[in-house]
Structure formats: structure tokens, C-alpha cells
PDB file of N, CA and C in Angstrom:
ATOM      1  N   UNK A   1      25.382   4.898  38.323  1.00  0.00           N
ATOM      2  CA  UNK A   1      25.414   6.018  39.251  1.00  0.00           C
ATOM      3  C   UNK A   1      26.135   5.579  40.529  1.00  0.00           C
ATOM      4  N   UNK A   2      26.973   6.671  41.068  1.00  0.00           N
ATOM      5  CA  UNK A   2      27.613   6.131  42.256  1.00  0.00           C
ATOM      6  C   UNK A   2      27.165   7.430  43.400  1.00  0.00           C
ATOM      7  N   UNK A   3      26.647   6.679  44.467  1.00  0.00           N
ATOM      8  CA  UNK A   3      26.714   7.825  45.176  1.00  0.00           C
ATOM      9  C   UNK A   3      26.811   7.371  46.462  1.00  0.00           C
ATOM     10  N   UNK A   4      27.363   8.816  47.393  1.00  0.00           N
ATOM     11  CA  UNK A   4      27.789   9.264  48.344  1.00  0.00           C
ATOM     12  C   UNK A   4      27.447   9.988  49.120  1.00  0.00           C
ATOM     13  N   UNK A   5      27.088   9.743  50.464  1.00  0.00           N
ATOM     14  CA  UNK A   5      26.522  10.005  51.290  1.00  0.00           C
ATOM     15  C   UNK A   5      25.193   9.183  52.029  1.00  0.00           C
ATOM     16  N   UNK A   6      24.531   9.656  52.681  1.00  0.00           N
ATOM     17  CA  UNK A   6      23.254   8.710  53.290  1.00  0.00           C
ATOM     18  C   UNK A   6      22.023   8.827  52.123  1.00  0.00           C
ATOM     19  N   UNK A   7      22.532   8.473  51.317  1.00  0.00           N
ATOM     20  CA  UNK A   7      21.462   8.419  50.244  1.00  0.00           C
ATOM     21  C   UNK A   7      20.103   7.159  50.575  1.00  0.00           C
ATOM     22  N   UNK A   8      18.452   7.377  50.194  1.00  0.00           N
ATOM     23  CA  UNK A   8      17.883   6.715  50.916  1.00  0.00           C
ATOM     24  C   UNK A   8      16.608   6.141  49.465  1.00  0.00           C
ATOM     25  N   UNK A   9      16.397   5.119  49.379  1.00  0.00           N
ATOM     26  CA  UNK A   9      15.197   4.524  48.271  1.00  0.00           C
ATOM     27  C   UNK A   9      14.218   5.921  48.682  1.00  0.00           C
ATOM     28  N   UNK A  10      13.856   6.143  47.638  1.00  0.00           N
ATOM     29  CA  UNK A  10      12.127   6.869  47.817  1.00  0.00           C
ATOM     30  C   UNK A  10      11.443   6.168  46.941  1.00  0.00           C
ATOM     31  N   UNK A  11      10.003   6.672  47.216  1.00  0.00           N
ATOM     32  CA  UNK A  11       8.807   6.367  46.567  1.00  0.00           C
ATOM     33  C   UNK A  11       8.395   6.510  45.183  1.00  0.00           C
ATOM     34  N   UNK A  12       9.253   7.322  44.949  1.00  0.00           N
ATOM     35  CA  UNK A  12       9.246   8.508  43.596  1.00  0.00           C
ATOM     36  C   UNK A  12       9.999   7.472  42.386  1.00  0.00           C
ATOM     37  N   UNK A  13       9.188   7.041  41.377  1.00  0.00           N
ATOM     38  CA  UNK A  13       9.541   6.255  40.589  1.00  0.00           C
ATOM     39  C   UNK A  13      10.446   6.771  39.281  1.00  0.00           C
ATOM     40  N   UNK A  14      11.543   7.144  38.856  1.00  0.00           N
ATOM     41  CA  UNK A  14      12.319   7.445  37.842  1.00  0.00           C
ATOM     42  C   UNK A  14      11.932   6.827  36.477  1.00  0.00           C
ATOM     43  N   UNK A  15      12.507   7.389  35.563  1.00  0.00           N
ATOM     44  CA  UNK A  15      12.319   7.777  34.053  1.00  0.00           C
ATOM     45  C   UNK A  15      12.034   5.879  34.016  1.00  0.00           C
ATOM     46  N   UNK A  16      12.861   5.378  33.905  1.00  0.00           N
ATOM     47  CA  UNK A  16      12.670   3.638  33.615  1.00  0.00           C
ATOM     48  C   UNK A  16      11.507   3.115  34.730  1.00  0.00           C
ATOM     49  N   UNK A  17      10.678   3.531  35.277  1.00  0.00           N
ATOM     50  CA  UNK A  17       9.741   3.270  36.732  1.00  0.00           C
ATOM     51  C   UNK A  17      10.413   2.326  37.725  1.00  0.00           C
ATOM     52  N   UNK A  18      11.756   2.434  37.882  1.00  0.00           N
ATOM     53  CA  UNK A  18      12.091   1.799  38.808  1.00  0.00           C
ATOM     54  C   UNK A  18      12.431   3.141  40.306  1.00  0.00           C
ATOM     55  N   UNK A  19      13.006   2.356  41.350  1.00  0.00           N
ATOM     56  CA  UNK A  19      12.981   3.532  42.056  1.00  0.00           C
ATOM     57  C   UNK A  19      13.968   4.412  41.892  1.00  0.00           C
ATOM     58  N   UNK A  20      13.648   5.806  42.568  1.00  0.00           N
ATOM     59  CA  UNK A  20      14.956   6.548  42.655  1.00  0.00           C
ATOM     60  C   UNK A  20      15.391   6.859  44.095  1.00  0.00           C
ATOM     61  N   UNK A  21      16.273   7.985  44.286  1.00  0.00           N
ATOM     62  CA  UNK A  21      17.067   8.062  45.866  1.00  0.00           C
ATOM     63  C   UNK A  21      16.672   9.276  45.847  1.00  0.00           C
ATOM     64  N   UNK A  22      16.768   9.854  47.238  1.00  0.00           N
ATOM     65  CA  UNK A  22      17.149  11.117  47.686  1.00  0.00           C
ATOM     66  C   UNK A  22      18.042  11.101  49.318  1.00  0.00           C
ATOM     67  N   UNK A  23      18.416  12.552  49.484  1.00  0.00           N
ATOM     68  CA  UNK A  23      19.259  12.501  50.350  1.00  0.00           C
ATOM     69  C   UNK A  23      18.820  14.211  50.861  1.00  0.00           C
ATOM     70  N   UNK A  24      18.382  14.336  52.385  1.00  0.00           N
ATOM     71  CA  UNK A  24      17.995  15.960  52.779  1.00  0.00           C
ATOM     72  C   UNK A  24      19.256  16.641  52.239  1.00  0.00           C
ATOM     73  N   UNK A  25      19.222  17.283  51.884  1.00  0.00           N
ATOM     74  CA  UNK A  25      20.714  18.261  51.485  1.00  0.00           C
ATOM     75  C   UNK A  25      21.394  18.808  52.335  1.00  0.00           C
ATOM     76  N   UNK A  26      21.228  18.923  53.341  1.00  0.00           N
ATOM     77  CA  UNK A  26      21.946  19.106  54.515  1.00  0.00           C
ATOM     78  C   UNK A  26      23.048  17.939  54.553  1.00  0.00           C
ATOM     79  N   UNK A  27      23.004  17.360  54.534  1.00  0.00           N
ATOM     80  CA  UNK A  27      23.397  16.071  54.957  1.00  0.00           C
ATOM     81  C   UNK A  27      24.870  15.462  53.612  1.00  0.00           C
ATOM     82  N   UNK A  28      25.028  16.610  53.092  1.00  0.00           N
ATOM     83  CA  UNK A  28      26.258  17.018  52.149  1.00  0.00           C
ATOM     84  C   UNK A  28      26.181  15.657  51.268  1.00  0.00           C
ATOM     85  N   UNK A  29      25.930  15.331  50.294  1.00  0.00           N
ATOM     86  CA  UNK A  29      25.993  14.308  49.495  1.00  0.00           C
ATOM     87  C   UNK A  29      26.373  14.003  47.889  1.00  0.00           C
ATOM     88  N   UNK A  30      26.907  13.439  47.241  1.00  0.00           N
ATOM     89  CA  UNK A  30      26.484  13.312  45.691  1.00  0.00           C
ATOM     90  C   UNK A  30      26.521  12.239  44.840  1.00  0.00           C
ATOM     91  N   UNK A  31      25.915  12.451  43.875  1.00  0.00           N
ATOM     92  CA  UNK A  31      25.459  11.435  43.106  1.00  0.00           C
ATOM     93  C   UNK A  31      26.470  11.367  41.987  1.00  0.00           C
ATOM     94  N   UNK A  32      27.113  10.797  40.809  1.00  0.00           N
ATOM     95  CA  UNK A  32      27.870  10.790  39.930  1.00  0.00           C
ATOM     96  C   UNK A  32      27.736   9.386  39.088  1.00  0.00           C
ATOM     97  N   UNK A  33      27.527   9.921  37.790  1.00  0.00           N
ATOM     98  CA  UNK A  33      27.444   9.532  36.349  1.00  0.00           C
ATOM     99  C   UNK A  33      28.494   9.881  35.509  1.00  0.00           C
ATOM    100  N   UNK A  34      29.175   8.244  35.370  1.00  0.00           N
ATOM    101  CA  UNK A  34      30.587   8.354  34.611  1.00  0.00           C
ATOM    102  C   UNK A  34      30.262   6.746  33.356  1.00  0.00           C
ATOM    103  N   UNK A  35      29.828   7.777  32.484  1.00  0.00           N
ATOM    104  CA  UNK A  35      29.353   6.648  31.312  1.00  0.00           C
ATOM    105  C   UNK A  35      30.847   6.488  30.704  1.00  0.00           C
ATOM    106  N   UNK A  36      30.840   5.229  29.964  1.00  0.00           N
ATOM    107  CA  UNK A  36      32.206   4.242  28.878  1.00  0.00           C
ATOM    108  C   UNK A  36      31.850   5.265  27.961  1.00  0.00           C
ATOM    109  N   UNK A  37      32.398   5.736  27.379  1.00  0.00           N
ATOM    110  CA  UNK A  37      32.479   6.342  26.046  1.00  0.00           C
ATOM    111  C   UNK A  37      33.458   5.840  24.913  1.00  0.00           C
ATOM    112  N   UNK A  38      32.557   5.040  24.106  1.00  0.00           N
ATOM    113  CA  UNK A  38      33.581   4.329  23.265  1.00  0.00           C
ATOM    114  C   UNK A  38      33.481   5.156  21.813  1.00  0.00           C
ATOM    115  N   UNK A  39      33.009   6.406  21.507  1.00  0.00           N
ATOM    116  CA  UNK A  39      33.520   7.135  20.340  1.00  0.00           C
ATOM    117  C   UNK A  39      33.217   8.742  20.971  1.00  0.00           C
ATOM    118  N   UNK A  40      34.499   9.293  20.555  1.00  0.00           N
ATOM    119  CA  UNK A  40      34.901  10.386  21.225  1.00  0.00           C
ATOM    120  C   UNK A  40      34.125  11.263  20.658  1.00  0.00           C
ATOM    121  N   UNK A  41      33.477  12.910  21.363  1.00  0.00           N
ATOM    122  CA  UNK A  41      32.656  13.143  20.186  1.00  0.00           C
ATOM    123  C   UNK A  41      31.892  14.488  20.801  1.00  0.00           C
ATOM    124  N   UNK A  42      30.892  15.138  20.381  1.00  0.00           N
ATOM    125  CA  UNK A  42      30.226  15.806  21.545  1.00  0.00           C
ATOM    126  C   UNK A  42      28.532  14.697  21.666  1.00  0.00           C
ATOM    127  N   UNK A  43      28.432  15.225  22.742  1.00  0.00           N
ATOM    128  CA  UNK A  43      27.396  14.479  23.579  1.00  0.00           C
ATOM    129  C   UNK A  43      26.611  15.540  23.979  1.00  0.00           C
ATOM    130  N   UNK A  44      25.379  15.436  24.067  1.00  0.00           N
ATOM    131  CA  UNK A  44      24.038  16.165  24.987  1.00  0.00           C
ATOM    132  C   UNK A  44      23.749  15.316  25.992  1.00  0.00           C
ATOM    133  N   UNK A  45      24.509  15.798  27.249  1.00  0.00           N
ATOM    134  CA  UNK A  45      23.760  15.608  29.012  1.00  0.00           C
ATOM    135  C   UNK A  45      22.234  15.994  28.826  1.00  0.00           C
ATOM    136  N   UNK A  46      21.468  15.070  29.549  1.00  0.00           N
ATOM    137  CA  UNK A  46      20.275  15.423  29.817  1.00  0.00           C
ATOM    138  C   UNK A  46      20.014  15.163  31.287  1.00  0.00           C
ATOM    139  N   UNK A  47      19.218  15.472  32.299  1.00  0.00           N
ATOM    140  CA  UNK A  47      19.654  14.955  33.230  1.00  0.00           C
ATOM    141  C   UNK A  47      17.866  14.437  34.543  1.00  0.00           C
ATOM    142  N   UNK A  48      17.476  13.386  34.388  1.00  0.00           N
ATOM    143  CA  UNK A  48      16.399  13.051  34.497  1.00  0.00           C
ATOM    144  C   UNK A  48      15.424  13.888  35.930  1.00  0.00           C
ATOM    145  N   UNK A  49      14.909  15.074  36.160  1.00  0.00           N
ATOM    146  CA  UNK A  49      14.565  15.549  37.025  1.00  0.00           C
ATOM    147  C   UNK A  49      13.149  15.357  37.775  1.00  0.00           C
ATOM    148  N   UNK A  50      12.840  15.131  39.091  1.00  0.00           N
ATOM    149  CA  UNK A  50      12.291  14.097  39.492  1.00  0.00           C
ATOM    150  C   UNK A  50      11.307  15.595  40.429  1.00  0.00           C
ATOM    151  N   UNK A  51      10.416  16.262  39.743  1.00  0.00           N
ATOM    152  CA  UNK A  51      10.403  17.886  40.495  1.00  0.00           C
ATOM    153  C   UNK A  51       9.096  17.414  41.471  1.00  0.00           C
ATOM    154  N   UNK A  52       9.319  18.429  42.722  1.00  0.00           N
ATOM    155  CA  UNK A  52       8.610  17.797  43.725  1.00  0.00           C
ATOM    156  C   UNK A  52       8.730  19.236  44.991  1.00  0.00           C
ATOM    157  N   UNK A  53       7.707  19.554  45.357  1.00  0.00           N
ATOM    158  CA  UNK A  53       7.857  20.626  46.389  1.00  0.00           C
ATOM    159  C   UNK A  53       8.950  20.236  47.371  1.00  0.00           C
ATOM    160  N   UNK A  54       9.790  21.098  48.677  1.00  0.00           N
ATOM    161  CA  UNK A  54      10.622  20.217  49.144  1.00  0.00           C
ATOM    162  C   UNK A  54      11.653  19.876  48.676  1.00  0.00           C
ATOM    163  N   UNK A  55      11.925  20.002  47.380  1.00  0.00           N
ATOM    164  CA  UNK A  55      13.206  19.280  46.726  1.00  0.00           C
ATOM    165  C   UNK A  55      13.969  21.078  46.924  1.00  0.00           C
ATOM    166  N   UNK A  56      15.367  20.277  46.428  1.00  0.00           N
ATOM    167  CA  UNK A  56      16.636  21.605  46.717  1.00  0.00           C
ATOM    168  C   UNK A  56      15.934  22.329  45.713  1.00  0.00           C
ATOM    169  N   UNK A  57      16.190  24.150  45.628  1.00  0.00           N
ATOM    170  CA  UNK A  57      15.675  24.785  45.025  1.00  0.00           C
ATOM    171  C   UNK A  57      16.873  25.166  43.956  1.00  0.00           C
ATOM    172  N   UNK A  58      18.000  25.032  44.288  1.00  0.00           N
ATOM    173  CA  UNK A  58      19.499  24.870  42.950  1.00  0.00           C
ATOM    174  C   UNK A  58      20.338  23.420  43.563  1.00  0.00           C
ATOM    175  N   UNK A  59      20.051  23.145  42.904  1.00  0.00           N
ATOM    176  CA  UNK A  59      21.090  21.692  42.672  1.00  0.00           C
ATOM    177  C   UNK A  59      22.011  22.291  41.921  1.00  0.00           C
ATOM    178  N   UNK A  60      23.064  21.748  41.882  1.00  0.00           N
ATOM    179  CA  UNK A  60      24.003  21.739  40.575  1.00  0.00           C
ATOM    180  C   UNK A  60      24.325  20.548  40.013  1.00  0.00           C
ATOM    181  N   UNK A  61      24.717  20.207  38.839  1.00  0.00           N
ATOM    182  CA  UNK A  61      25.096  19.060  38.097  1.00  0.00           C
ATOM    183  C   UNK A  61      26.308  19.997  37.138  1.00  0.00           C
ATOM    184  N   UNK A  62      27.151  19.471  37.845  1.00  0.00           N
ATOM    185  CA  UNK A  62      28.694  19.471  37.458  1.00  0.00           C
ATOM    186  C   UNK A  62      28.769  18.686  36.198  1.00  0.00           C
ATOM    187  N   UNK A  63      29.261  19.102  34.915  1.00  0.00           N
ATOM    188  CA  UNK A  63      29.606  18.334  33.659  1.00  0.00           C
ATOM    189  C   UNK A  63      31.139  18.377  33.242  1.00  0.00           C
ATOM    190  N   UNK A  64      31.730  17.129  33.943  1.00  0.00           N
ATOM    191  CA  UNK A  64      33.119  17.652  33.594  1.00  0.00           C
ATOM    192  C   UNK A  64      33.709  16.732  32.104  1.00  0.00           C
ATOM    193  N   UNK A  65      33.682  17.491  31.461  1.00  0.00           N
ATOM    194  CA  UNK A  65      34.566  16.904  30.067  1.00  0.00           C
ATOM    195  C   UNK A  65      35.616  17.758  29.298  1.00  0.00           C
ATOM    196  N   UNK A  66      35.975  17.242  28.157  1.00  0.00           N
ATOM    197  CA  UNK A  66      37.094  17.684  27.347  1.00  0.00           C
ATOM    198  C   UNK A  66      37.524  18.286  27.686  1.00  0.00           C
ATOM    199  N   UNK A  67      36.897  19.636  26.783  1.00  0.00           N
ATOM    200  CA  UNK A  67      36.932  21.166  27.528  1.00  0.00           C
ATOM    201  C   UNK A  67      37.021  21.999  28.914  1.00  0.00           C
ATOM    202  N   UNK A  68      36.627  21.085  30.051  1.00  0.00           N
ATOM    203  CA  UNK A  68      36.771  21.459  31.363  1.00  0.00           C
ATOM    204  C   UNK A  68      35.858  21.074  31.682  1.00  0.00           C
ATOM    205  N   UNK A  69      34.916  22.329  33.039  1.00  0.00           N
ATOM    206  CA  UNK A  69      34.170  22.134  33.772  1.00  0.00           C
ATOM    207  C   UNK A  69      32.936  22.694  33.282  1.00  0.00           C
ATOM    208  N   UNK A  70      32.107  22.254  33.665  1.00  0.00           N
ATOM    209  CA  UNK A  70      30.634  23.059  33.412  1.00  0.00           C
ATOM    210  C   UNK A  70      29.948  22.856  34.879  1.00  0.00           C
ATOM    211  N   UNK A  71      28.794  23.998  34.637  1.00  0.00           N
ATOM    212  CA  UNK A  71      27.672  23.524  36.056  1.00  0.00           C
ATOM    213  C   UNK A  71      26.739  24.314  35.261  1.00  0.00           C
ATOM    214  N   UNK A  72      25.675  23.584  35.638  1.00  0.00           N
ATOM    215  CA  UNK A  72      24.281  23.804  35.034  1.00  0.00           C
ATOM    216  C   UNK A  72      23.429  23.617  36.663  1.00  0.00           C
ATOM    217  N   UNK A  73      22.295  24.672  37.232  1.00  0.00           N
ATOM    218  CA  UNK A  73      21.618  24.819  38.115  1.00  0.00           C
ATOM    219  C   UNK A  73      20.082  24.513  37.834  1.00  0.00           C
ATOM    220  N   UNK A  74      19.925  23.752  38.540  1.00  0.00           N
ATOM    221  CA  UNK A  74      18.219  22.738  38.377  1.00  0.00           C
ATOM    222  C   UNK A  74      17.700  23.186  39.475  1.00  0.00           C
ATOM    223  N   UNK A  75      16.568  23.861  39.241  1.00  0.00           N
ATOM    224  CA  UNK A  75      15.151  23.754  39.860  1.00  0.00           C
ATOM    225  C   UNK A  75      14.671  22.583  39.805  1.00  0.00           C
ATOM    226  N   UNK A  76      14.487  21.908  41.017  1.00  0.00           N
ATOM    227  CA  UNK A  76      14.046  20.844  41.699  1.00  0.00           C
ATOM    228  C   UNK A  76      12.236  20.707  42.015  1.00  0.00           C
ATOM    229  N   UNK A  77      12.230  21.839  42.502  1.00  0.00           N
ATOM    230  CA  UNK A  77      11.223  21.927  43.633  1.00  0.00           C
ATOM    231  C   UNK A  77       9.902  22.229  42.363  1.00  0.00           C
ATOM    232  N   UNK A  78       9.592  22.636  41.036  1.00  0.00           N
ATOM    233  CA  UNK A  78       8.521  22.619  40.290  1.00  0.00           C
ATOM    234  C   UNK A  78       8.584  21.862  38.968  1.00  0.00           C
ATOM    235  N   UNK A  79       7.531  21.584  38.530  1.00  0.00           N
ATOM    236  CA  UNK A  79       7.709  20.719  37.348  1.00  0.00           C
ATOM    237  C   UNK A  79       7.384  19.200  37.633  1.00  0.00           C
ATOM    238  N   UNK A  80       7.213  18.518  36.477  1.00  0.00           N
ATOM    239  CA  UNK A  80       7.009  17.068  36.911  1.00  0.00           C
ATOM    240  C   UNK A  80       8.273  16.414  36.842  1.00  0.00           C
ATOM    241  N   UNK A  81       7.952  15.013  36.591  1.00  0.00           N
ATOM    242  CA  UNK A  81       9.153  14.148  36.349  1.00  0.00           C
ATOM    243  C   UNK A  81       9.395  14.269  34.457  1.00  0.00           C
ATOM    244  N   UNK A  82      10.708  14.963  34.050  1.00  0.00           N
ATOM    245  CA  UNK A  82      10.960  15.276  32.970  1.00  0.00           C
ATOM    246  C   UNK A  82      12.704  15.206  32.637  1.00  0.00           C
ATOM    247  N   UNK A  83      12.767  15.236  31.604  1.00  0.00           N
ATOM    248  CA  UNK A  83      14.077  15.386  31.068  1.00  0.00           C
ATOM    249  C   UNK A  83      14.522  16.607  31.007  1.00  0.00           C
ATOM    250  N   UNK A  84      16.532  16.791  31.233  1.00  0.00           N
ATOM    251  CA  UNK A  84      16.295  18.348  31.676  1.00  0.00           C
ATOM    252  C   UNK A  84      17.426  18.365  30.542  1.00  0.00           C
ATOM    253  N   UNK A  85      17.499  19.362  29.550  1.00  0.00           N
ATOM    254  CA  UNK A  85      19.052  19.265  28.468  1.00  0.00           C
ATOM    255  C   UNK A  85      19.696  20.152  29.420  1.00  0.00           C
ATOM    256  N   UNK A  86      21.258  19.747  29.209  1.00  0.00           N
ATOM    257  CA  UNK A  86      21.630  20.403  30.165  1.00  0.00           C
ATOM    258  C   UNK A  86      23.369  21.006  28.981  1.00  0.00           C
ATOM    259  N   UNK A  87      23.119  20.585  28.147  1.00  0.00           N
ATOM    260  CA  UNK A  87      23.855  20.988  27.002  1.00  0.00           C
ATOM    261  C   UNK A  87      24.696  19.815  25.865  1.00  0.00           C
ATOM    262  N   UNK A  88      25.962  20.595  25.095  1.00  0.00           N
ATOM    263  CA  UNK A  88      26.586  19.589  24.807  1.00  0.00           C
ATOM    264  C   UNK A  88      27.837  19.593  25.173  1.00  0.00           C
ATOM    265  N   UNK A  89      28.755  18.453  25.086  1.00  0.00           N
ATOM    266  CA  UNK A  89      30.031  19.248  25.446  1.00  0.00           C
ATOM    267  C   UNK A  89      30.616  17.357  24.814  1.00  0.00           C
ATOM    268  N   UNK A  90      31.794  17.363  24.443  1.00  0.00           N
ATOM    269  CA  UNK A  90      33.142  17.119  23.873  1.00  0.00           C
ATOM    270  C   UNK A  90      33.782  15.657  25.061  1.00  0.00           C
ATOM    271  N   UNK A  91      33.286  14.588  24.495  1.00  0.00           N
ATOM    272  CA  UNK A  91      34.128  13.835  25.934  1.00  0.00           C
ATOM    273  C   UNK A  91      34.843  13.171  24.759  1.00  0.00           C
ATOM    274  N   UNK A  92      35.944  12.554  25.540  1.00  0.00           N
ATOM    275  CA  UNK A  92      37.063  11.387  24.960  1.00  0.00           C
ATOM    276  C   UNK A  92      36.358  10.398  24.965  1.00  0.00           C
ATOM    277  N   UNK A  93      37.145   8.959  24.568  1.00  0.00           N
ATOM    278  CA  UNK A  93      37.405   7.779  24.651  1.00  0.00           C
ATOM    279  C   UNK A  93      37.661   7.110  26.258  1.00  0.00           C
ATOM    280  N   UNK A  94      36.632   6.429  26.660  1.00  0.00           N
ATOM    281  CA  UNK A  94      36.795   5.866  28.329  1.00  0.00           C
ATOM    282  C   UNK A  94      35.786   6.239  28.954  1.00  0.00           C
ATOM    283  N   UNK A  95      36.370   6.421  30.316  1.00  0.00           N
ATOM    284  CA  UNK A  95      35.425   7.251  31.659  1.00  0.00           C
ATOM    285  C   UNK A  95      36.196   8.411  32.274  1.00  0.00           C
ATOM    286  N   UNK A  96      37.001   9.325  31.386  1.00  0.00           N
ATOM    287  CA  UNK A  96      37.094  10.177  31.214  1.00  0.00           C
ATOM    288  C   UNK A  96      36.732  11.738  32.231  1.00  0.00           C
ATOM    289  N   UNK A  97      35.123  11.407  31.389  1.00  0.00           N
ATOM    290  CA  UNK A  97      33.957  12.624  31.903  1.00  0.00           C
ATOM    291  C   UNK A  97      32.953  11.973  32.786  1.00  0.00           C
ATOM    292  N   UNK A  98      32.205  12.774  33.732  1.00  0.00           N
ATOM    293  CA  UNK A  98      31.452  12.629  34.325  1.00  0.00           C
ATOM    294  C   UNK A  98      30.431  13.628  34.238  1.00  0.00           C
ATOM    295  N   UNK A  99      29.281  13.392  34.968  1.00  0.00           N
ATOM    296  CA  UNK A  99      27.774  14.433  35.709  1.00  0.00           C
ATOM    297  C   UNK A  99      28.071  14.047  37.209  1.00  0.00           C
ATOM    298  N   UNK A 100      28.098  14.839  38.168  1.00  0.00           N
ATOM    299  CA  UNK A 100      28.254  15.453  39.421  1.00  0.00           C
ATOM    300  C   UNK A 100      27.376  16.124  39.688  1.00  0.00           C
ATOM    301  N   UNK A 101      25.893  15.497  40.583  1.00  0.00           N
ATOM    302  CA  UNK A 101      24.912  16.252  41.248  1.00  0.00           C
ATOM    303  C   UNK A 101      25.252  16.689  42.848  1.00  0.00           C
ATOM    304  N   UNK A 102      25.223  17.678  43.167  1.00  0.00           N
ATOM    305  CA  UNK A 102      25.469  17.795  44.228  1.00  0.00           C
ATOM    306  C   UNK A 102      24.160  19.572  44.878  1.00  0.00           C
ATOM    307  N   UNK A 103      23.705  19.109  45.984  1.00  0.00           N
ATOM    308  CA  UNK A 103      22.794  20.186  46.385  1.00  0.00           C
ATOM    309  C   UNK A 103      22.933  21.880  46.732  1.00  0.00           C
ATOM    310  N   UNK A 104      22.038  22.666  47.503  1.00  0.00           N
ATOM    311  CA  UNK A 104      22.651  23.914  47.854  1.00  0.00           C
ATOM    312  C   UNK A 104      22.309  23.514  48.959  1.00  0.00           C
ATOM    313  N   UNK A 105      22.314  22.530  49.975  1.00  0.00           N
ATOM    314  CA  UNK A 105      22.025  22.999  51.128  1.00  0.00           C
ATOM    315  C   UNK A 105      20.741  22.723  51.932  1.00  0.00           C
ATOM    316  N   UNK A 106      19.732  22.823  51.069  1.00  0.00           N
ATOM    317  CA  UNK A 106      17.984  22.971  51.076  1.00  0.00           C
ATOM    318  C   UNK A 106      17.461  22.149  50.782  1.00  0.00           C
ATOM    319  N   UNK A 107      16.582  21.574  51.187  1.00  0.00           N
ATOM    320  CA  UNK A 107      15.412  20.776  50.575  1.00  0.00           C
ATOM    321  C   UNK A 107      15.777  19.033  50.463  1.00  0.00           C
ATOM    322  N   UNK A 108      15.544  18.494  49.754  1.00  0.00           N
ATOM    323  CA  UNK A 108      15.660  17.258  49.266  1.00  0.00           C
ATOM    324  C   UNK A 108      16.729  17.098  48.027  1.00  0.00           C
ATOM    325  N   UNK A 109      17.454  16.277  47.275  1.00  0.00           N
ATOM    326  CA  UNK A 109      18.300  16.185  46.674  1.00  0.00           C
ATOM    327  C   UNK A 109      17.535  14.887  46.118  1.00  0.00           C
ATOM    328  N   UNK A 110      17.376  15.094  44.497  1.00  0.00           N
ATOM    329  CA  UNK A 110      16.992  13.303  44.051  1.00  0.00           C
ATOM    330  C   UNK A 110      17.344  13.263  43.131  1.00  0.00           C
ATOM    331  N   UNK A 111      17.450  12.286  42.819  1.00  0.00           N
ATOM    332  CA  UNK A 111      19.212  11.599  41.772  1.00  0.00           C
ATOM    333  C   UNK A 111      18.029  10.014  41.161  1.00  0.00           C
ATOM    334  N   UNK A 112      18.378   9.979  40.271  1.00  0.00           N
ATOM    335  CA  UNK A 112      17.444   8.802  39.097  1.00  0.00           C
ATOM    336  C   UNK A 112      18.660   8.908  37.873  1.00  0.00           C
ATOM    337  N   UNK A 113      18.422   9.610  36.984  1.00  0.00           N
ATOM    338  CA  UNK A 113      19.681   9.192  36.088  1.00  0.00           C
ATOM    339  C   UNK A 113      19.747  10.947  34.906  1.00  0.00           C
ATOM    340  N   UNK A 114      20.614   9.834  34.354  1.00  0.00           N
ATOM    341  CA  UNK A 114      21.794  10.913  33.322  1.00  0.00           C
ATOM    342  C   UNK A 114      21.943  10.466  32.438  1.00  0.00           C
ATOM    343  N   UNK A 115      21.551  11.470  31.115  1.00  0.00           N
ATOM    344  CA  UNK A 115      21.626  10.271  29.795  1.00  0.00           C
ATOM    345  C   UNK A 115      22.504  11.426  29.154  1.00  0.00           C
ATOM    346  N   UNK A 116      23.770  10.406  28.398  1.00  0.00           N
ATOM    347  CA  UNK A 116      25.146  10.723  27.567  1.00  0.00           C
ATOM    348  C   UNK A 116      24.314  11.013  25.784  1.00  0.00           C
ATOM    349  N   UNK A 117      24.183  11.507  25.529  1.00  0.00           N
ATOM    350  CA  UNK A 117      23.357  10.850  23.661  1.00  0.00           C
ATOM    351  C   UNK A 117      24.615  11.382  22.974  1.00  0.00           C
ATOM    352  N   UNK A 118      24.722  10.906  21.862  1.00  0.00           N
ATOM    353  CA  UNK A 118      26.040  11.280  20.799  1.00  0.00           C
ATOM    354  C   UNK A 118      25.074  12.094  19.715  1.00  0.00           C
ATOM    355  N   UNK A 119      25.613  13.501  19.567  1.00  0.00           N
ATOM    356  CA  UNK A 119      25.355  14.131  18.800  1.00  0.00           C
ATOM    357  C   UNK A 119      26.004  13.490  17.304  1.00  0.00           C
ATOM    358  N   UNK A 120      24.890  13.635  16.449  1.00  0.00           N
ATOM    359  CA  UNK A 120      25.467  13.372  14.898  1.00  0.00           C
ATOM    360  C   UNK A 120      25.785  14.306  14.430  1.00  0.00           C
TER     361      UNK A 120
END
């Protein structure tokens, strides 16, 4: 994950229990997941959501591959810590494609991870 902006450790332990980040959303920021893809193919984004009152109430997570662009909108703010499908879509060979979290503005923004799976 690479990210950008004043991103800050929180308390809030992610899918592997290590820590995760957040960043107030104000504060314009994003997170980005650009996995090696060494067999070209479609893939299911999932995207690890960390839900918490306070958090942005639409995030977006940008899915850019093959085919173009996608955005998929996450409710943040209810739910526990869960896996979110966020579809499938078509990447090449490389680093290619990415996931692009980025906020609306509101709340908290928290970023832990992004899992690529290869559809059979």
C-alpha cells in the first residue's frame, strides 16, 4: 500500500492484526494498492473495511484495470471489521492495475488492505 497524505497509525487492528492508518478526510488523502500480477486474468477486489462510527460515510475505491475504470462506494461508518467484494474485473501481466481509496470529505478515512484473488 502506498499512501499519501498525513496518514496516521491507529489503534484499530486490520484483517492480519497488525495496525492500520487513517487520515480525517478533510485533509485530502489516498491510499493505493498496485499488486504484481503474474497471470493475466479476471480477479475479485475485496477490500478490507475497518467500520467504525466517525469514519467517511462514501469512500470510494477506484479499480482501475483492463477494461478501464471502476468505483465502488463504501460505507465506512457501520459494520464491523469485514471483507468488502467489490467485484471482478480483467488485469494484465505487471502493475498494470491498481485500488485507489480516496474519501468524500467526512469523517475518518481507514485504509488496512486489498486483496487481488484470481478467479478460476
Amino acid at each position: 500500500c502506498t499512501l499519501t497524505g498525513p496518514w496516521k497509525p491507529s489503534s484499530l487492528l486490520g484483517w492480519d492484526s497488525g495496525p492500520s492508518k487513517y487520515l480525517d478526510a478533510k485533509e485530502r488523502g489516498k491510499a493505493a494498492w498496485a499488486p504484481e500480477i503474474v497471470l493475466p486474468g479476471e480477479y475479485r477486489v475485496s477490500f478490507f473495511k475497518l467500520g467504525r462510527p466517525g469514519n467517511a460515510r462514501a469512500a470510494i475505491l477506484t479499480i482501475n484495470h483492463a477494461g478501464g475504470q471502476s468505483e465502488r462506494r463504501l460505507e465506512l461508518t457501520e459494520g464491523g471489521h469485514e471483507w468488502v467484494d467489490c467485484g471482478v474485473y480483467r488485469f494484465e501481466k505487471g502493475r498494470t492495475g491498481n485500488a485507489v481509496l480516496t474519501g468524500d470529505g467526512t469523517g475518518y478515512l481507514r485504509a488496512d488492505a486489498v486483496k487481488f484473488e484470481k478467479v478460476k
